[in-house]
PDB file of N, CA and C in Angstrom:
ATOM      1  N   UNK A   1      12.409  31.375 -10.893  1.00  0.00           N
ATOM      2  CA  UNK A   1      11.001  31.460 -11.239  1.00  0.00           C
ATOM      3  C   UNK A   1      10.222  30.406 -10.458  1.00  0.00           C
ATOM      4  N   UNK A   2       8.888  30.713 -10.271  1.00  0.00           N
ATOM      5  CA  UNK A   2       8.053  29.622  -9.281  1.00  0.00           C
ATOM      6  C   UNK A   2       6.985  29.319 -10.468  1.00  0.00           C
ATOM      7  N   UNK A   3       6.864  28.404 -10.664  1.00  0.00           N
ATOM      8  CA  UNK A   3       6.395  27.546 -11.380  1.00  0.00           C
ATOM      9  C   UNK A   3       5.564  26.386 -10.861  1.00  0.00           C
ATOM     10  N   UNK A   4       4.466  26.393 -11.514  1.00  0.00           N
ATOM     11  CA  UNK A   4       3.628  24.870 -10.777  1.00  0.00           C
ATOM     12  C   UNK A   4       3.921  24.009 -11.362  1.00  0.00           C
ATOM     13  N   UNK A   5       4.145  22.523 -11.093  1.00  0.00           N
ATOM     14  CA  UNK A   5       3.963  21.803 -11.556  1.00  0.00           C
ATOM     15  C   UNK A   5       3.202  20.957 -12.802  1.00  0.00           C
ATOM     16  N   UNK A   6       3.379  20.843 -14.196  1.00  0.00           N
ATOM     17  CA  UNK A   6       2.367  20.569 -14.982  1.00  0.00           C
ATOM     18  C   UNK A   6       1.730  19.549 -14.107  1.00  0.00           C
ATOM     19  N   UNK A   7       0.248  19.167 -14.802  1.00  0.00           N
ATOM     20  CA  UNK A   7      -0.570  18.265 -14.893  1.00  0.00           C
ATOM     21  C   UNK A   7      -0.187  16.878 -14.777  1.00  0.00           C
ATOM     22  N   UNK A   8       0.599  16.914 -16.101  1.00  0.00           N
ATOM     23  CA  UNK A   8       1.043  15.663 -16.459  1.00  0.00           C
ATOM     24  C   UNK A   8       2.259  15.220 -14.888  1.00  0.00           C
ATOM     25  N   UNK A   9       3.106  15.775 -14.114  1.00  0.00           N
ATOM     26  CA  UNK A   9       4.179  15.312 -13.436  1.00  0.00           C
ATOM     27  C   UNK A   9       3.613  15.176 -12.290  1.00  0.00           C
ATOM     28  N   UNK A  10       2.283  16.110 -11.841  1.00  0.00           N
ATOM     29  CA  UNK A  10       0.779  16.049 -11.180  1.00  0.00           C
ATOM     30  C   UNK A  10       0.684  14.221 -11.116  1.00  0.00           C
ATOM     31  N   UNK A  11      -0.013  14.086 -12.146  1.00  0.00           N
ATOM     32  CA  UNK A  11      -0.901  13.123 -12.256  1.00  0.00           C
ATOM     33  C   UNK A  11       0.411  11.960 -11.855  1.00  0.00           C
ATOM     34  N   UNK A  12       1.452  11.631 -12.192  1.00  0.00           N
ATOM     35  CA  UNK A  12       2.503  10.612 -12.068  1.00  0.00           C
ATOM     36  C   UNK A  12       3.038  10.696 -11.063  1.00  0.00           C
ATOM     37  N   UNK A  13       3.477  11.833  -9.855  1.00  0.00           N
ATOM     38  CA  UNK A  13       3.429  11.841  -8.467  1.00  0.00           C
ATOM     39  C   UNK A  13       2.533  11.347  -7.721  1.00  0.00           C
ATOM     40  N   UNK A  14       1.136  11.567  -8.166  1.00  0.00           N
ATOM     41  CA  UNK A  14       0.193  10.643  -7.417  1.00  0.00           C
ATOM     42  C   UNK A  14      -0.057   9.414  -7.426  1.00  0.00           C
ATOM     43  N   UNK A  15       0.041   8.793  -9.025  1.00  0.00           N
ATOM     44  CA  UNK A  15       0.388   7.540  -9.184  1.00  0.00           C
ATOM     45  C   UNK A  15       1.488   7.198  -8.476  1.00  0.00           C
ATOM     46  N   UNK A  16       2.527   7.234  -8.454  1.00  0.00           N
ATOM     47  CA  UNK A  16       3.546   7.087  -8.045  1.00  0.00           C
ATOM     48  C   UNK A  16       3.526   6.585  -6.134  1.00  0.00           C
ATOM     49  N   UNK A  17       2.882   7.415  -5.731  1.00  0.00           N
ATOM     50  CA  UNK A  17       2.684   7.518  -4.521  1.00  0.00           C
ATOM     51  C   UNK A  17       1.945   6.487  -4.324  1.00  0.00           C
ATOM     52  N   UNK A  18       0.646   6.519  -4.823  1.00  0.00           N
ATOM     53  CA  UNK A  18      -0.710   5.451  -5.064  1.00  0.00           C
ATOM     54  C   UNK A  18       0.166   3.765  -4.840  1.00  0.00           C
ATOM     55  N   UNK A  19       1.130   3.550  -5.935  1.00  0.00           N
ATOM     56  CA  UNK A  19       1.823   2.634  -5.926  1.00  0.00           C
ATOM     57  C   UNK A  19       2.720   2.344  -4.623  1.00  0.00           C
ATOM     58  N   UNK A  20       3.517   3.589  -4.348  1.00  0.00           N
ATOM     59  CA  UNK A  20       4.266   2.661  -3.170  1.00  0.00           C
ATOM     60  C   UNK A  20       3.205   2.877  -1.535  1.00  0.00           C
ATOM     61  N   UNK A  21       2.528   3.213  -1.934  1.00  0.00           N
ATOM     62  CA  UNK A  21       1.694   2.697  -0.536  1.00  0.00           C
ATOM     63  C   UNK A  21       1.070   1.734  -0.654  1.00  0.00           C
ATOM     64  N   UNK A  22       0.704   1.074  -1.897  1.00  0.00           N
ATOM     65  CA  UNK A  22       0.146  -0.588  -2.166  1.00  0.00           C
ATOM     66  C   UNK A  22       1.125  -1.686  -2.038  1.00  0.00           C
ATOM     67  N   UNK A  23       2.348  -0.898  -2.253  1.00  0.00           N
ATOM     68  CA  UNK A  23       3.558  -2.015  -2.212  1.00  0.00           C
ATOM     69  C   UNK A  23       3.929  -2.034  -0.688  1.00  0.00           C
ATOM     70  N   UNK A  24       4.119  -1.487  -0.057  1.00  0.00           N
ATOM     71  CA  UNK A  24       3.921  -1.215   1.549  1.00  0.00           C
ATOM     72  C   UNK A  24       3.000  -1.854   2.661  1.00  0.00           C
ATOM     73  N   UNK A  25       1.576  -1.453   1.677  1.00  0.00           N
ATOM     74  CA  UNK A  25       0.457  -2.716   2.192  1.00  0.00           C
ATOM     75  C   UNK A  25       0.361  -4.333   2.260  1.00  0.00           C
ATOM     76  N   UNK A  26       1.334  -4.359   0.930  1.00  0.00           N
ATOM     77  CA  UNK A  26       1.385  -5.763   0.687  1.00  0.00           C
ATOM     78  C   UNK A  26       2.831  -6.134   1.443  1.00  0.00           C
ATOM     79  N   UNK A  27       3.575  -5.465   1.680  1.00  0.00           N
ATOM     80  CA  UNK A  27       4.627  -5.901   2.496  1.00  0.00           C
ATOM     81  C   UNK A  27       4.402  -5.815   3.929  1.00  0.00           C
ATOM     82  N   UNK A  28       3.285  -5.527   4.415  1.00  0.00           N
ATOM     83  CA  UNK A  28       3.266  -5.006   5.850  1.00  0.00           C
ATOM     84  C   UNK A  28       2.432  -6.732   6.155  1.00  0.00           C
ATOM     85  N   UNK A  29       1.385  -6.708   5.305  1.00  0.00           N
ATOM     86  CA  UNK A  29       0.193  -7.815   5.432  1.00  0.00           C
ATOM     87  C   UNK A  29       1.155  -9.156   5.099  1.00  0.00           C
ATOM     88  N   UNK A  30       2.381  -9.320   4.330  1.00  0.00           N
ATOM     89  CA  UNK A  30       3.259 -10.445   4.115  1.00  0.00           C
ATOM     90  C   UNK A  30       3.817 -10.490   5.456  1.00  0.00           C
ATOM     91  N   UNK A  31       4.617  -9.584   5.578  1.00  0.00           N
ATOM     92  CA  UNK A  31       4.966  -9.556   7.333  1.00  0.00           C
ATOM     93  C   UNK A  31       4.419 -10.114   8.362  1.00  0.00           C
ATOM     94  N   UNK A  32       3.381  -9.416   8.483  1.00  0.00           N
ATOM     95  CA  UNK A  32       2.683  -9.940  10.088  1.00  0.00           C
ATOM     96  C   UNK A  32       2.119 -11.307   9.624  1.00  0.00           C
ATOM     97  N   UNK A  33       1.623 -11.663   8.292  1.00  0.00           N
ATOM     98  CA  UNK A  33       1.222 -12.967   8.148  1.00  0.00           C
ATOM     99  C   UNK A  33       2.038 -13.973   8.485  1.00  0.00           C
ATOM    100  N   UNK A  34       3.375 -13.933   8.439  1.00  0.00           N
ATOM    101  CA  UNK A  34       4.256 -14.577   8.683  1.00  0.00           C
ATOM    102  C   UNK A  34       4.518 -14.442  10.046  1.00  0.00           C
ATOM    103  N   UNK A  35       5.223 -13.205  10.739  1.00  0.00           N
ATOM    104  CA  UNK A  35       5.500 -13.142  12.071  1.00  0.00           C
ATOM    105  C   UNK A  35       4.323 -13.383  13.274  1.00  0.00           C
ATOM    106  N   UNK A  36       3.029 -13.547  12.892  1.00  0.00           N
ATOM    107  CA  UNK A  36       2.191 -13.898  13.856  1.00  0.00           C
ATOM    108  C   UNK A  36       0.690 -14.875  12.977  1.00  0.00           C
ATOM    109  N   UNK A  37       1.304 -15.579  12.616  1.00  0.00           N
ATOM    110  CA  UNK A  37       0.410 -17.012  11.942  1.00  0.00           C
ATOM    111  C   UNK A  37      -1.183 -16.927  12.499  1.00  0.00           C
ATOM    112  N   UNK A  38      -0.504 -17.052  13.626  1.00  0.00           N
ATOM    113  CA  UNK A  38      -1.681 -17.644  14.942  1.00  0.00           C
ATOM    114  C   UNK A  38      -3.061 -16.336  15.008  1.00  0.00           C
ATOM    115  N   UNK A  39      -2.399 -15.362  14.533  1.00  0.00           N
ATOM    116  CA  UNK A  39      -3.593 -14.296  14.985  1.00  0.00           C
ATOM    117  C   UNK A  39      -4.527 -14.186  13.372  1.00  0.00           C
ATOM    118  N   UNK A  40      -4.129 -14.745  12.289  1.00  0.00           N
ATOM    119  CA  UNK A  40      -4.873 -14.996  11.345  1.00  0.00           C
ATOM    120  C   UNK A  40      -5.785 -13.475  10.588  1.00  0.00           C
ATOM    121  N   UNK A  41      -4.933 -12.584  11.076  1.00  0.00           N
ATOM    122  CA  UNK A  41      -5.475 -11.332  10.582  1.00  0.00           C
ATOM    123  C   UNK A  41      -5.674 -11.004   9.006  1.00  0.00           C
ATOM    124  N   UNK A  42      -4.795 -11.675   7.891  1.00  0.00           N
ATOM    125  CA  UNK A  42      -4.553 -11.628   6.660  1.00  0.00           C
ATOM    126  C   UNK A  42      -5.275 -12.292   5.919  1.00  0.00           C
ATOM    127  N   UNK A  43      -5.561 -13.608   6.979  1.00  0.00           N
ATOM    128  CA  UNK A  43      -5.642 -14.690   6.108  1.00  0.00           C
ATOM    129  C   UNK A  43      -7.416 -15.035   5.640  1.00  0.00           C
ATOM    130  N   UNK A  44      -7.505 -15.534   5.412  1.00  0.00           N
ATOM    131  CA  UNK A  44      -8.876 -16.133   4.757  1.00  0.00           C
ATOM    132  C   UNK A  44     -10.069 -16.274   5.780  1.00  0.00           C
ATOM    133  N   UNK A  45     -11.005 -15.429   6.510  1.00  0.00           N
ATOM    134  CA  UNK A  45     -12.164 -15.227   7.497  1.00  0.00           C
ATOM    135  C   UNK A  45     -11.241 -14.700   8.282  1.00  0.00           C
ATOM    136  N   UNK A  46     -10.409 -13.806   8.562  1.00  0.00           N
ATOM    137  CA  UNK A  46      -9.550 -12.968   9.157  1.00  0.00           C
ATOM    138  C   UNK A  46      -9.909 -11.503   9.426  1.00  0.00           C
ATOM    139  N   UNK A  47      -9.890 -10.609  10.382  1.00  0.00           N
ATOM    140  CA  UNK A  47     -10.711  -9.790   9.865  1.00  0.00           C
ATOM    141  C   UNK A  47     -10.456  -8.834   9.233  1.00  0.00           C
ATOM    142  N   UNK A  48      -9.064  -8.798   8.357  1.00  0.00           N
ATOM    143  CA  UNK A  48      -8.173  -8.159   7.430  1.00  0.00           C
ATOM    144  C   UNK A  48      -8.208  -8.729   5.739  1.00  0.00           C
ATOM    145  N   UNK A  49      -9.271  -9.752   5.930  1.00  0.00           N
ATOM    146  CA  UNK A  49      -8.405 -10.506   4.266  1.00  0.00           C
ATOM    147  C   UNK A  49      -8.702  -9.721   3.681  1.00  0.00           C
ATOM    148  N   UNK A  50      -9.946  -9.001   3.103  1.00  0.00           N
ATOM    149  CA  UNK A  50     -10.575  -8.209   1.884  1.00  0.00           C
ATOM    150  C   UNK A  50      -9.176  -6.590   1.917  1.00  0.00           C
ATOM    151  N   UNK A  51      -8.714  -6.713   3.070  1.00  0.00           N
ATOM    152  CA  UNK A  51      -7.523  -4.833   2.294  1.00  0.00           C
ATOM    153  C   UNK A  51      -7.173  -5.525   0.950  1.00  0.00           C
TER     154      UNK A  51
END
């Protein structure tokens, strides 16, 4: 049988998703903050701090 997906498993796949692309962001922006100091992209008047 083909069946849609309820709502509810809807709505928690997207969360779900929502979440590991924030956790991704924050691991990408920990990264380069570290591996390239000097270019100050993350950091505080950077032109990345506000993601």
């Amino acid at each position: 049988s083909n069946h849609a997906a309820s709502p509810q498993l809807r709505t928690t796949t997207i969360t779900h998703a929502s979440e590991t692309t924030s956790s991704y962001i924050e691991l990408i922006q920990l990264d380069v903050s570290r591996t390239f100091p000097q270019l100050g992209l993350f950091q505080q008047n950077g032109p990345y701090h506000g993601m």
